[in-house]
N, C-alpha and C. Protein backbone atom coordinates (compact mmCIF):
# COMPACT_ATOMS: atom_id res chain seq x y z
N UNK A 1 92.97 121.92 122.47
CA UNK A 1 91.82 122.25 121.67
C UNK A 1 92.28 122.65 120.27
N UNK A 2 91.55 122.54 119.13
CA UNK A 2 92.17 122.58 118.32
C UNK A 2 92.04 124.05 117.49
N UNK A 3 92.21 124.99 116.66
CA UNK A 3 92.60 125.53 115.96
C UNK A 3 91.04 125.96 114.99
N UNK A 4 90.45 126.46 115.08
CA UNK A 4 89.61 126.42 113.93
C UNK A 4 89.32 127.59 113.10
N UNK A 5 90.10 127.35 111.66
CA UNK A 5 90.74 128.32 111.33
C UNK A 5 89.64 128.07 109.63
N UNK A 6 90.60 128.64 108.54
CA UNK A 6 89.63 128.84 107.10
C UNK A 6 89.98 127.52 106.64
N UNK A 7 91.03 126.82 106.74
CA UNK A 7 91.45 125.83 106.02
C UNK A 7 90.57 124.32 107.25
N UNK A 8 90.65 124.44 108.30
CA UNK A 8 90.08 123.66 108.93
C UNK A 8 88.41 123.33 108.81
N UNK A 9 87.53 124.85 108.39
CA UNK A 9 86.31 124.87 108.07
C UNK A 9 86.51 123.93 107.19
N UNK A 10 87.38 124.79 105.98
CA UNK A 10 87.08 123.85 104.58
C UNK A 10 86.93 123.02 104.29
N UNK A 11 87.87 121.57 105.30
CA UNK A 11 88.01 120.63 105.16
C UNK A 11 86.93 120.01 105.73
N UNK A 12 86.17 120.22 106.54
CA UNK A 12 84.99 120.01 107.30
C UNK A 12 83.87 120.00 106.08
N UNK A 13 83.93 121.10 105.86
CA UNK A 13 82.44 121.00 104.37
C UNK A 13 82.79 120.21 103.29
N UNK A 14 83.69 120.06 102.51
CA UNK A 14 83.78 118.80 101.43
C UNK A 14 83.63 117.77 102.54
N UNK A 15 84.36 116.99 103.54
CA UNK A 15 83.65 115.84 103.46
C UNK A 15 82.27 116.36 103.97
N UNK A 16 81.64 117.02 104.33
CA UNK A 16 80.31 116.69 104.51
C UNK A 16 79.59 116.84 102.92
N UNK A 17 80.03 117.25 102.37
CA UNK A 17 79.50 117.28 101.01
C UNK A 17 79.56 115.84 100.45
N UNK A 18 80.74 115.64 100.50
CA UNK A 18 81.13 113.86 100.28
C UNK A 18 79.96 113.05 101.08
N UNK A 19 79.56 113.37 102.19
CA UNK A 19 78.60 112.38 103.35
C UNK A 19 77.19 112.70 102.88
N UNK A 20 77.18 113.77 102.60
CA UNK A 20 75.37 114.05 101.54
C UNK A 20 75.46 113.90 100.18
N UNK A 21 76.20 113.34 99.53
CA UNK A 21 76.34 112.89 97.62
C UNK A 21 76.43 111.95 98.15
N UNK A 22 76.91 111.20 99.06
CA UNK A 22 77.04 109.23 99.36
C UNK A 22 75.58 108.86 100.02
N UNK A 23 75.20 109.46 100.97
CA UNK A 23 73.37 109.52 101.41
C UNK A 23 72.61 110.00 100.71
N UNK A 24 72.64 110.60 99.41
CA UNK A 24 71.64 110.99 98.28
C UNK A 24 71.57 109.64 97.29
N UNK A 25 72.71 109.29 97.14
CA UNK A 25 72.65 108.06 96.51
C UNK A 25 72.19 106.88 96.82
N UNK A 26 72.37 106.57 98.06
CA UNK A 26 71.98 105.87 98.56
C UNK A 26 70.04 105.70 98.85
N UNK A 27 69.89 107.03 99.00
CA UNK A 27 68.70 107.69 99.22
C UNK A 27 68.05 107.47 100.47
N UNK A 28 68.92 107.85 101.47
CA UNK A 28 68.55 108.03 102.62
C UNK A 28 68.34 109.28 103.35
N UNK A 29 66.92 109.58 102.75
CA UNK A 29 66.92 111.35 103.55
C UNK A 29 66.99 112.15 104.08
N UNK A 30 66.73 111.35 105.27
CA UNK A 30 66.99 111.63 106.65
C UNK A 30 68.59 111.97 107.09
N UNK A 31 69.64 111.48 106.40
CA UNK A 31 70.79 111.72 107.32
C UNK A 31 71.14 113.30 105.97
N UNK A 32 70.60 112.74 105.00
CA UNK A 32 70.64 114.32 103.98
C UNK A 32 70.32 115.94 104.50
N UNK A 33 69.18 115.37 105.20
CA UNK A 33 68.40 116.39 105.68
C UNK A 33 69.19 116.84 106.59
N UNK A 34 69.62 116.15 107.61
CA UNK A 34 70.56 116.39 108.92
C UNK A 34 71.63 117.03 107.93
N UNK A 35 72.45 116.68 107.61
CA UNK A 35 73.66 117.16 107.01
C UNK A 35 73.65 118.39 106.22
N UNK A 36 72.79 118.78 105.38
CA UNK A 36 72.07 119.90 105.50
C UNK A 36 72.43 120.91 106.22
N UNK A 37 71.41 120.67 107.66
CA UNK A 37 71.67 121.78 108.20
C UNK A 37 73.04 121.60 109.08
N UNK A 38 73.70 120.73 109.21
CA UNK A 38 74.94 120.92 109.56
C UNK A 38 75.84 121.66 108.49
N UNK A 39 75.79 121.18 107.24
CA UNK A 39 76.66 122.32 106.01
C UNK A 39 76.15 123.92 106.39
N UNK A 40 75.02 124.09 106.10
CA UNK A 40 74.57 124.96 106.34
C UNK A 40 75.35 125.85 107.68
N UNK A 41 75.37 125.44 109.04
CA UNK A 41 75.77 126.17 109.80
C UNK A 41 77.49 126.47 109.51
N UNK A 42 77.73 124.78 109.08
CA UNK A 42 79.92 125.33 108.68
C UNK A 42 79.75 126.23 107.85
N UNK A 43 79.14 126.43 106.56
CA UNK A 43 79.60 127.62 106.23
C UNK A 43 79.03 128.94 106.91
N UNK A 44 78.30 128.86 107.91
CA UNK A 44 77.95 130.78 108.42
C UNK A 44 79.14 130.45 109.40
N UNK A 45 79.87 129.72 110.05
CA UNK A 45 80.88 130.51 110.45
C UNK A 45 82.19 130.54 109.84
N UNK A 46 82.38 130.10 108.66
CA UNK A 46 83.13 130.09 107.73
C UNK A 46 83.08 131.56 107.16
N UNK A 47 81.59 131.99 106.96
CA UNK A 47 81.87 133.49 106.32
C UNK A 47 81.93 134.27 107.38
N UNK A 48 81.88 134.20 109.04
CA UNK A 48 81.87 134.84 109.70
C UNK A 48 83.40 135.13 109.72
N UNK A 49 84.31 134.24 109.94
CA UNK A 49 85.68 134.09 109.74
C UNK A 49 86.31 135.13 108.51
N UNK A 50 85.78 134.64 107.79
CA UNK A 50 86.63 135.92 106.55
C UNK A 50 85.67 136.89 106.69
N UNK A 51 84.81 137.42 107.17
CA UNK A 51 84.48 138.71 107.45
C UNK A 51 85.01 139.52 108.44
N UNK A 52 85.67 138.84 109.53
CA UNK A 52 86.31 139.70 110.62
C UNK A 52 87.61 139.60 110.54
């Protein structure tokens, strides 16, 4: 299993940032919207991580 650590979050949210600037352009909302709330949740446990 793997490791999920600050640097592993991180890398997780740019590309999803990368996957919602390439589906905004595109203008497909729906996978925006999704991705969204997937960013959304990597970073609450991203700040959960450097809070404890």
């Amino acid at each position: 299993m793997k490791k999920i650590d600050k640097k592993h979050l991180g890398k997780k949210i740019n590309q999803l940032n990368k996957k919602i600037h390439r589906a905004e352009e595109q203008g497909d909302n729906n996978k925006v919207w999704w991705r969204k709330i997937k960013l959304g949740k990597l970073k609450d446990r991203l700040n959960k991580l450097l809070k404890s």
